[in-house]
Protein backbone atom coordinates (compact mmCIF):
# COMPACT_ATOMS: atom_id res chain seq x y z
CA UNK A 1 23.47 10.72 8.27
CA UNK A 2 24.03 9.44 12.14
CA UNK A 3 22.77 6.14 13.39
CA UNK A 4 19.58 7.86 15.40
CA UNK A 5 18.52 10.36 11.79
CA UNK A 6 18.69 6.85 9.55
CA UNK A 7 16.43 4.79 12.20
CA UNK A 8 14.08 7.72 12.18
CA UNK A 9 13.96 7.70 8.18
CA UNK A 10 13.60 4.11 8.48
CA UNK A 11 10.96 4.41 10.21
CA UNK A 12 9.15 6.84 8.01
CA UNK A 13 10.02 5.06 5.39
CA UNK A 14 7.36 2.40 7.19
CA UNK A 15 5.09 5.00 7.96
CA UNK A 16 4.76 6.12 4.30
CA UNK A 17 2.73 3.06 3.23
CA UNK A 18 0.06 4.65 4.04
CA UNK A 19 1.24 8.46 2.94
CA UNK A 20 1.89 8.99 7.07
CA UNK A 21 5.31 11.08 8.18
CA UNK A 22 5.60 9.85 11.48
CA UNK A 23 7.94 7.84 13.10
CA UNK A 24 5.67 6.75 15.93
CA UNK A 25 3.25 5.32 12.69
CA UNK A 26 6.08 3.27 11.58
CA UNK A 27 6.69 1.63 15.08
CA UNK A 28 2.92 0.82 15.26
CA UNK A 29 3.02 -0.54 11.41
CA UNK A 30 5.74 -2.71 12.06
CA UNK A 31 4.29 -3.90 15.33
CA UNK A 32 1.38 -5.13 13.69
CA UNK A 33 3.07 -6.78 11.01
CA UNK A 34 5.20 -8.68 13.60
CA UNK A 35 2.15 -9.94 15.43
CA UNK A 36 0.97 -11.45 12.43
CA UNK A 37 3.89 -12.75 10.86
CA UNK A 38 7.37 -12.14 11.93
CA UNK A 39 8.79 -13.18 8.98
CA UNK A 40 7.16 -10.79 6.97
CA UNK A 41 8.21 -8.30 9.36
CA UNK A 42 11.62 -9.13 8.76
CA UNK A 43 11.43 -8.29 4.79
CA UNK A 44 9.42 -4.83 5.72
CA UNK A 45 12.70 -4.47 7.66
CA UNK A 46 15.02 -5.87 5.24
CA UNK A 47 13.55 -3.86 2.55
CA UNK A 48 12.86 -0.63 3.87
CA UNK A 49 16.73 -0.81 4.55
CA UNK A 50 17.59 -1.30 1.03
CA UNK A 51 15.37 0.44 -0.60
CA UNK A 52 16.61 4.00 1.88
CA UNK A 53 20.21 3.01 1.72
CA UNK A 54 19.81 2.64 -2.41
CA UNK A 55 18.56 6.10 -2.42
CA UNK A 56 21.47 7.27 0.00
CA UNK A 57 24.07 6.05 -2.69
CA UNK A 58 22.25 7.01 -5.73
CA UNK A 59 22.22 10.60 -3.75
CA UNK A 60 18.71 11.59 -4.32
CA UNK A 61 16.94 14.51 -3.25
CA UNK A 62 17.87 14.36 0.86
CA UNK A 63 14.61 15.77 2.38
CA UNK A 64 13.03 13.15 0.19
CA UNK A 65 14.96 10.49 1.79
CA UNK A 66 14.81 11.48 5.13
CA UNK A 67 10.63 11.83 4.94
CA UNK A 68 11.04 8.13 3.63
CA UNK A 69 9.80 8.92 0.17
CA UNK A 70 12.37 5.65 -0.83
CA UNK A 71 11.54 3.41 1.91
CA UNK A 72 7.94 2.74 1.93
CA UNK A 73 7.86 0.48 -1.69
CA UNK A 74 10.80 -0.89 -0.52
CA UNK A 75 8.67 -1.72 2.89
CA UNK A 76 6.35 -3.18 0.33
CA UNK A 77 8.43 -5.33 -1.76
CA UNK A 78 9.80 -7.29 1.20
CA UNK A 79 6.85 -7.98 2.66
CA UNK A 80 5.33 -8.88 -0.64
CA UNK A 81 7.91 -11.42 -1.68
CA UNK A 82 7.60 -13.09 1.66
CA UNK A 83 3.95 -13.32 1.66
CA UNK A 84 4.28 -14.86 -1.61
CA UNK A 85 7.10 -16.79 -1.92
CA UNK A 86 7.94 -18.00 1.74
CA UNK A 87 12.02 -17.84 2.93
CA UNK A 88 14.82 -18.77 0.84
CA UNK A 89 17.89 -17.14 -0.63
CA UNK A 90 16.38 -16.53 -3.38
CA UNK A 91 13.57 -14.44 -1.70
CA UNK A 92 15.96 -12.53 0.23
CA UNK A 93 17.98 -11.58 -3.32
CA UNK A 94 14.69 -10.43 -5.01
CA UNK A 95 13.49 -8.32 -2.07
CA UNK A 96 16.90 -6.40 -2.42
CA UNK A 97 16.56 -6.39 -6.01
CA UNK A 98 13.04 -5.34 -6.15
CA UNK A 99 13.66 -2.66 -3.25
CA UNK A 100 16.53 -1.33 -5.40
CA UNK A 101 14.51 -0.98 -8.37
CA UNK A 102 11.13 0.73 -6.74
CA UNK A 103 13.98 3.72 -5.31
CA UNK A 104 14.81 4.16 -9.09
CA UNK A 105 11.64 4.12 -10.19
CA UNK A 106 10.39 6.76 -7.56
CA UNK A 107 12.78 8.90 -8.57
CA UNK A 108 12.49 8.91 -12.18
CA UNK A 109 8.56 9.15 -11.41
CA UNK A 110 9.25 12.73 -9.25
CA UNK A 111 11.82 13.98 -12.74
CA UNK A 112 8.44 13.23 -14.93
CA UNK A 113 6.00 14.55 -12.20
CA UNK A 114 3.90 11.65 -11.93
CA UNK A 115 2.94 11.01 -8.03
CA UNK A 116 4.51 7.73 -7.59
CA UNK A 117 2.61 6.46 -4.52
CA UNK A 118 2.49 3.11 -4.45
CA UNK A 119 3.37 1.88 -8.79
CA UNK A 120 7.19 1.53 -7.87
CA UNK A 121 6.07 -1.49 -5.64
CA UNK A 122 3.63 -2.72 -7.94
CA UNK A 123 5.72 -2.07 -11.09
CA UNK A 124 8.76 -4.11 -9.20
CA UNK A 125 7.04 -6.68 -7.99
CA UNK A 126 4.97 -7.52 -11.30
CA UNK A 127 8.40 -7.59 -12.94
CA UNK A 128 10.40 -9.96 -9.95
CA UNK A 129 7.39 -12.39 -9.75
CA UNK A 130 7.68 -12.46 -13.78
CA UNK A 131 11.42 -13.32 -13.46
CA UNK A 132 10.90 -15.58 -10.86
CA UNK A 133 8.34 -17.69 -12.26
CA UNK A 134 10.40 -17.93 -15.70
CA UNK A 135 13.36 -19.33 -13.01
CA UNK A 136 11.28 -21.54 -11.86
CA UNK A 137 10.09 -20.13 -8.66
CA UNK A 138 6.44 -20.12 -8.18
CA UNK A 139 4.60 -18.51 -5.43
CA UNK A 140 2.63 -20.41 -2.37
CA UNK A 141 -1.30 -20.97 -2.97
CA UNK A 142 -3.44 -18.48 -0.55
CA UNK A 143 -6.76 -20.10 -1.66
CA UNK A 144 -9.63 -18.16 -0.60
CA UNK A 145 -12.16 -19.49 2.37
CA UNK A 146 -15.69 -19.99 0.82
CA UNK A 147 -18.36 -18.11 3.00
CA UNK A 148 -21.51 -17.75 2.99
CA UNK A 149 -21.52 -14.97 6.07
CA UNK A 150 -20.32 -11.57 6.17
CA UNK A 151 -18.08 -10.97 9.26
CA UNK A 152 -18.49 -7.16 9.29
CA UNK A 153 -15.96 -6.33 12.05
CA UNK A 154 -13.28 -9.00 11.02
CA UNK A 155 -13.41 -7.64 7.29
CA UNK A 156 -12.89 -3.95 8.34
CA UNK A 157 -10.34 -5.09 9.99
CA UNK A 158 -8.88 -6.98 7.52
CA UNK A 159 -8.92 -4.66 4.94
CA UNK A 160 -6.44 -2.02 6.67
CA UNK A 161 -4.24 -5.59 7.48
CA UNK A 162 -3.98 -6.57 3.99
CA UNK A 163 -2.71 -2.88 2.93
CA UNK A 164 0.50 -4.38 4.09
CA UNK A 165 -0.62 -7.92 3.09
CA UNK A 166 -1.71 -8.91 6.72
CA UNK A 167 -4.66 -11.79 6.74
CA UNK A 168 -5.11 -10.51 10.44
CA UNK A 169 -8.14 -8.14 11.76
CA UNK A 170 -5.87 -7.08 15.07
CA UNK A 171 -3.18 -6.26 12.68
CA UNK A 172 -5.60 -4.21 10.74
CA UNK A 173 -6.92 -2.42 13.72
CA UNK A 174 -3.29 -1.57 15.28
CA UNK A 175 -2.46 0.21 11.58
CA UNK A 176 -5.75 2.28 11.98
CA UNK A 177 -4.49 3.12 15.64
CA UNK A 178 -1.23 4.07 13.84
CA UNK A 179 -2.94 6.30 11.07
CA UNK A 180 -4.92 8.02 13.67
CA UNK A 181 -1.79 8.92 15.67
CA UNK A 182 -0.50 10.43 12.60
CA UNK A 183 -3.29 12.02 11.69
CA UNK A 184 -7.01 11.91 13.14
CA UNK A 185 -8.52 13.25 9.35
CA UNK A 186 -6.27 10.54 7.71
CA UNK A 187 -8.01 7.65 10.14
CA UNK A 188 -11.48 9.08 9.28
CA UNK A 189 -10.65 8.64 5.64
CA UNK A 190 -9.33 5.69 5.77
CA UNK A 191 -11.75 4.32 7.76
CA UNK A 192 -14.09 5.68 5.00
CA UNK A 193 -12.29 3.36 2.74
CA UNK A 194 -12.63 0.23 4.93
CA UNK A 195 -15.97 0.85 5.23
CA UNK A 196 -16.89 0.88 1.72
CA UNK A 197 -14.71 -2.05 0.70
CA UNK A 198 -17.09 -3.74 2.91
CA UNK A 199 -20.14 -2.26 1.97
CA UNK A 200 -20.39 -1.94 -1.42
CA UNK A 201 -19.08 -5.09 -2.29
CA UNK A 202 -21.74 -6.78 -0.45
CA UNK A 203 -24.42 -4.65 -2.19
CA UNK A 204 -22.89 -5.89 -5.46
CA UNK A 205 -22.73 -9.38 -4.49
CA UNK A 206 -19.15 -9.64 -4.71
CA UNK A 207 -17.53 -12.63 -3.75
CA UNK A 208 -17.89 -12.95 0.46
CA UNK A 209 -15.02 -14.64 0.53
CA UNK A 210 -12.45 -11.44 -0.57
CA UNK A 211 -14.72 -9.24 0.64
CA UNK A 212 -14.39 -10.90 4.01
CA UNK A 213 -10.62 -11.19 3.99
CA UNK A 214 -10.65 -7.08 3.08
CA UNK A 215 -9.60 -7.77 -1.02
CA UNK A 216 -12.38 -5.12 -1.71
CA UNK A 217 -10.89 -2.80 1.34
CA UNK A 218 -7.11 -2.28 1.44
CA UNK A 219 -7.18 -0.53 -2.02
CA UNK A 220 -10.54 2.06 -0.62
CA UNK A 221 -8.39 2.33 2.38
CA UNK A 222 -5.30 3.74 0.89
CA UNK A 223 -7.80 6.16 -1.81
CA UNK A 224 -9.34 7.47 0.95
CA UNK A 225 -5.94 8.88 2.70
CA UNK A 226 -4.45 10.00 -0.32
CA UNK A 227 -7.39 12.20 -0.74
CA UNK A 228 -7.05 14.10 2.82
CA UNK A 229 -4.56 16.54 2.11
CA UNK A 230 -7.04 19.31 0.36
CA UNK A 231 -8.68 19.42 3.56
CA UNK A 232 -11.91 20.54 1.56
CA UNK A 233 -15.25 19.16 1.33
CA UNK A 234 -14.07 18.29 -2.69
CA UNK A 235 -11.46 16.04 -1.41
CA UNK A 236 -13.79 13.80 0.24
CA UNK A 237 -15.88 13.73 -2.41
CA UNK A 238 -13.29 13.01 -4.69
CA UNK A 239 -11.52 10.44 -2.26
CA UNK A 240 -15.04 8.68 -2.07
CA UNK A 241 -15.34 8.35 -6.10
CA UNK A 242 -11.50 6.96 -6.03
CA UNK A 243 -12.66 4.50 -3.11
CA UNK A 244 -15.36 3.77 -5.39
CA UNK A 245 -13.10 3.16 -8.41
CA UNK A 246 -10.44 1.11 -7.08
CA UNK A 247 -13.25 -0.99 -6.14
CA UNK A 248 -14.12 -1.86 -9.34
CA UNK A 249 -10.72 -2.21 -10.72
CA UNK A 250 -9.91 -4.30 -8.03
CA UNK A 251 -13.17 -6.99 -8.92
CA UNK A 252 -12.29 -6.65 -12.70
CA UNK A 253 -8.00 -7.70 -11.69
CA UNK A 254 -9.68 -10.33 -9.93
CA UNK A 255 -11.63 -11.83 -12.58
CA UNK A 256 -8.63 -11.70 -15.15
CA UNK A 257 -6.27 -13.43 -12.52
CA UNK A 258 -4.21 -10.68 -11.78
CA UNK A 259 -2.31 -10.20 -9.15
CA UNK A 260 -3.59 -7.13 -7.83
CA UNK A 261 -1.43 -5.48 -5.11
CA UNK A 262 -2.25 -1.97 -4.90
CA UNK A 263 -2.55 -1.36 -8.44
CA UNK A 264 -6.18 -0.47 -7.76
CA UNK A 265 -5.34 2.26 -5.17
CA UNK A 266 -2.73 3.90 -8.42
CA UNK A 267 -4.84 3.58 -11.04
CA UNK A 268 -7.78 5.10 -9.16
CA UNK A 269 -5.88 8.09 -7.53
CA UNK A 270 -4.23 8.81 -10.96
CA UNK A 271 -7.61 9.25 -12.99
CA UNK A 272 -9.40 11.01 -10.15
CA UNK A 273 -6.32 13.88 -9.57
CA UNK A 274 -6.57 13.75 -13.47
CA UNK A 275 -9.83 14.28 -13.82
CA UNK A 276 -9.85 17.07 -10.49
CA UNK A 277 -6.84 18.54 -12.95
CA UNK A 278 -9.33 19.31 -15.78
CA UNK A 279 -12.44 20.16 -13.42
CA UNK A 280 -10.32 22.99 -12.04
CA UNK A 281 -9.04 24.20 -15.51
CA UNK A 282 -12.52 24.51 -17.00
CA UNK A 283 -13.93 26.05 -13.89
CA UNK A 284 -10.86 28.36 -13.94
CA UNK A 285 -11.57 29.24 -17.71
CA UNK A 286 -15.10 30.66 -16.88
């Protein structure tokens, strides 16, 4: 692969957070990332790169590679470890660990036929802060701001930002920019998404303060675009009761002290497509 092909599946690799295959998406993600925090967008960088080039060795499937199938958890994982655990060397060892291990897990994921979206991130992550904290290494306190307001424009925004772990509403609004470049159907989706994980939570009396920092919203936000593909009235309705869902799973995580990342957004999409699965088969049976 030359130097210009690997940049471009790089950059895809970026892209793919948020199921986009464009490289002009991944300049705008990373942009926004930068703006916020540069350090973070330095471990999107760092492990995007290791997460492609492990994939390049292990000599997986090349069109899945080049589309950046093995880059985006890797994306994830770097920024995730910064966010959480600041720079060291020790950072810097588990993002190329952690990138490493999401490519494996994608893979084995697409042998079983499970869509791995986002669970090689989570599933890596869960598994490097584990080892870290029995090291020794904890992670840095993001204590939430008590509020008694909602800030309806600032939490939309936030809660495309934090897909990517980014506290930052311009952030949020320069990834919904990117999506819509990509794809104007994926933006209304996703906007869908953010609009909900402000909405309902609110309703519900969820706590103000995630709701206002877009906890509630990054999860909805990704449900919504992984629902846009059918390009049928179903999908929407079926990307609206995964919105819905990861909602919910995302309050309950909260209240056990989990961790949540976008385990919401998996766990969602996975019983919805299973439960579309068996609608289909009946209906197909009569």
């Amino acid at each position: 692969m030359d130097a210009r092909k690997f940049l471009k599946t790089l950059l895809r690799g970026v892209s793919q957070v948020m199921l986009q295959d464009n490289v002009a998406t991944g300049v705008l993600f990373l942009a926004g990332i930068f703006i916020n925090s540069w350090l973070m967008g330095v471990g999107a960088i760092l492990g995007v790169l290791t997460s492609t080039t492990a994939a390049i060795l292990f000599r997986y499937e090349q069109k899945d590679i080049e589309t950046g199938i093995y880059g985006f958890n890797g994306t994830l994982v770097g920024v995730a470890v910064f966010f959480f655990y600041g720079f060291s060397a020790v950072a810097v060892i588990a993002i190329i660990v952690g990138a490493v291990f999401s490519s494996i897990i994608t893979y084995w994921m697409k042998k079983v036929k499970v869509p791995p979206y986002t669970a090689p991130f989570v599933i890596s992550t869960w598994v490097l802060f584990f080892i870290l904290g029995r090291i020794g290494v904890h992670s840095q306190a993001h204590p939430l701001v008590e509020t008694n307001n909602l800030d309806w424009l600032v939490a939309l925004g936030k809660g495309f930002g934090q897909v990517m772990f980014q506290n930052n509403a311009l952030t949020g609004a320069i990834f919904l920019l990117a999506i819509a470049i990509s794809s104007g159907l994926a933006a209304l989706f996703a906007s869908s998404g953010a609009i909900l994980g402000v909405l309902l939570p609110y309703l519900i009396s969820f706590p103000l303060d995630a709701t206002n920092i877009g906890i509630f919203g990054f999860n909805a936000v990704l449900c919504g675009i992984a629902f846009v593909h059918g390009k049928k009235p179903s999908s929407f309705a079926y990307g609206l009761l995964a919105i819905i869902t990861s909602i919910f799973i995302t309050y309950l995580m909260l209240k056990l002290n989990m961790t949540t990342l976008t385990a919401p957004f998996v766990l969602a999409t996975w019983w919805v497509l299973a439960m579309k699965e068996k609608i289909v088969n009946k209906v197909q049976k009569i």
